[in-house]
Protein backbone atom coordinates (compact mmCIF):
# COMPACT_ATOMS: atom_id res chain seq x y z
CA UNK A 1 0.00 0.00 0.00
CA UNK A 2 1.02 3.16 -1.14
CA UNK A 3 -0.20 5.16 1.98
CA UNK A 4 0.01 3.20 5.34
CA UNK A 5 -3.30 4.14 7.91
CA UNK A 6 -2.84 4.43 11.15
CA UNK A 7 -5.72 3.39 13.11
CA UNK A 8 -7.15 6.18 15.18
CA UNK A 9 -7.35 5.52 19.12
CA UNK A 10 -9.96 7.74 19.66
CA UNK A 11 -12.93 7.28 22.75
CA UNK A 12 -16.44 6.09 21.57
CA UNK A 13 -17.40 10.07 22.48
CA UNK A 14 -14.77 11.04 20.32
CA UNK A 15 -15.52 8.74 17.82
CA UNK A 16 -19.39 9.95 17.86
CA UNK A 17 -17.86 14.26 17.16
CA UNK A 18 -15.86 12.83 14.50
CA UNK A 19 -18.59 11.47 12.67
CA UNK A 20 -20.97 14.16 13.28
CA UNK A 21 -18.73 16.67 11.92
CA UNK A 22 -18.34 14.22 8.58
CA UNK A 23 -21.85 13.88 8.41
CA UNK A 24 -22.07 17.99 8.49
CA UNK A 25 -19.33 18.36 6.01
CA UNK A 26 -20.91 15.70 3.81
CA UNK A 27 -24.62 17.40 4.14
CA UNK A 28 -23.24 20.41 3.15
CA UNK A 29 -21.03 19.28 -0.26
CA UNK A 30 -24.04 17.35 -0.92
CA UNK A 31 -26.10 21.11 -0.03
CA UNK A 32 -23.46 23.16 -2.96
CA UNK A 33 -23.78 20.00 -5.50
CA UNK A 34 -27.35 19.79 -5.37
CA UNK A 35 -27.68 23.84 -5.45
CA UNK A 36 -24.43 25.13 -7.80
CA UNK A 37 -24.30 22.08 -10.27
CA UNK A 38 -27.56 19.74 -10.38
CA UNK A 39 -30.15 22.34 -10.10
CA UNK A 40 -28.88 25.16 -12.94
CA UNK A 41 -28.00 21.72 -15.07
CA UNK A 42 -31.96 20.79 -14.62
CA UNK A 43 -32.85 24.02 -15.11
CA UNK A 44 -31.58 24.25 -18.07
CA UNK A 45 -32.82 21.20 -19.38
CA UNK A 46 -34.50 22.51 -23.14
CA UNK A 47 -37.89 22.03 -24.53
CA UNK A 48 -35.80 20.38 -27.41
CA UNK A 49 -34.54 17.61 -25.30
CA UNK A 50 -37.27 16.81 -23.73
CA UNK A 51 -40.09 16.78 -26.66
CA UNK A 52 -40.71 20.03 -27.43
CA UNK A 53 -43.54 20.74 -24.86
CA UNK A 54 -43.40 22.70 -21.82
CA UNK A 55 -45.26 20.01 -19.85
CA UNK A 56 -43.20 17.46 -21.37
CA UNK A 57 -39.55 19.68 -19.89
CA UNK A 58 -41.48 19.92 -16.39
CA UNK A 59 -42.21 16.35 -15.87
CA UNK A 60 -38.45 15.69 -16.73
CA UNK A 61 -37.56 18.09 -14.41
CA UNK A 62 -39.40 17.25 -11.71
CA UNK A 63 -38.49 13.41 -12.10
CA UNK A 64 -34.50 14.18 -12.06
CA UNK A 65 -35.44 16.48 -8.71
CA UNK A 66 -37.31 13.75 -6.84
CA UNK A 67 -34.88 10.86 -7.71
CA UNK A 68 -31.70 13.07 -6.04
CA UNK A 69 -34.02 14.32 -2.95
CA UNK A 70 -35.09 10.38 -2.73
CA UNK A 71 -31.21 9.34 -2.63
CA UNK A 72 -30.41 12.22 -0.46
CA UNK A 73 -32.94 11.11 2.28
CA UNK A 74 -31.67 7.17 1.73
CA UNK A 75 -28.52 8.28 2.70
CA UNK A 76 -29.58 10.05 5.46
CA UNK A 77 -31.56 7.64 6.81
CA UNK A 78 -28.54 5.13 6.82
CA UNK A 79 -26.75 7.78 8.66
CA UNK A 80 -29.87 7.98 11.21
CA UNK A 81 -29.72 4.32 11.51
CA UNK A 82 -25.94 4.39 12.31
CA UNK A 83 -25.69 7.03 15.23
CA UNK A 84 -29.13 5.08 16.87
CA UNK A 85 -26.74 1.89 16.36
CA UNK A 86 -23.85 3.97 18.25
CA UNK A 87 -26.07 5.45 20.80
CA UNK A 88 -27.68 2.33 21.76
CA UNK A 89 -24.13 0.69 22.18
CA UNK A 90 -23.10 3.44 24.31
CA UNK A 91 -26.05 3.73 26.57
CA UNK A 92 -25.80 -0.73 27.30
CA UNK A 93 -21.53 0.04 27.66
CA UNK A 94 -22.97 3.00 30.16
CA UNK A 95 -25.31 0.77 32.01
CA UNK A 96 -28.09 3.26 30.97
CA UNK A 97 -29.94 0.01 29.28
CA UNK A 98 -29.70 -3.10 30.18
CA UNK A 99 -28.35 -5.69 27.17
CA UNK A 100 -31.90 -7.24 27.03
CA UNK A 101 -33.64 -4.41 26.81
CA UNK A 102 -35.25 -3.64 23.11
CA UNK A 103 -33.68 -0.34 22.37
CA UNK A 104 -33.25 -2.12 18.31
CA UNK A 105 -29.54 -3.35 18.79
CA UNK A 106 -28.16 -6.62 18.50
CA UNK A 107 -25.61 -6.77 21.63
């Protein structure tokens, strides 16, 4: 390998900041693609392209919009499902939970 990792020894609380502050960097990248590159290249999507009719260029339109808004929320929601993984480990390592209890983890 090229470039050798080191593994990070960081706490499970330190662990948790990290990956909120990816998860912030990542929503907004995701905020400046969607708004400074996908949207003006939909907008500018021509009746030509599209069939020559202005209902035609909106349906178009609106399908591109809805399938990046519907991958945008399925990758949030595997984010959402991650940190209620990570807090539900933490609480049963804190003795907040017991292991038993049904808080949707697998420990």
């Amino acid at each position: 390998m090229a470039f050798p990792v080191t593994p990070a020894t960081l706490s499970d609380f330190q662990s948790i900041d990290a990956l909120t502050e990816a998860e912030a960097g990542i929503i907004q990248c995701m905020a400046t693609l969607f708004c400074n590159t996908l949207l003006p290249g939909i907008t500018a999507i021509s009746n030509t392209a599209t069939g020559g009719t202005l209902e035609n260029n909106i349906e178009v339109r609106a399908e591109l919009v809805k399938d990046i808004l519907c991958n945008y929320a399925c990758k949030e929601l595997s984010i959402a499902d991650l940190i209620s993984a990570i807090s539900c480990k933490l609480a049963v390592d804190r003795g907040l939970i017991k292991s038993e209890c049904d808080c949707d983890c697998e420990f």
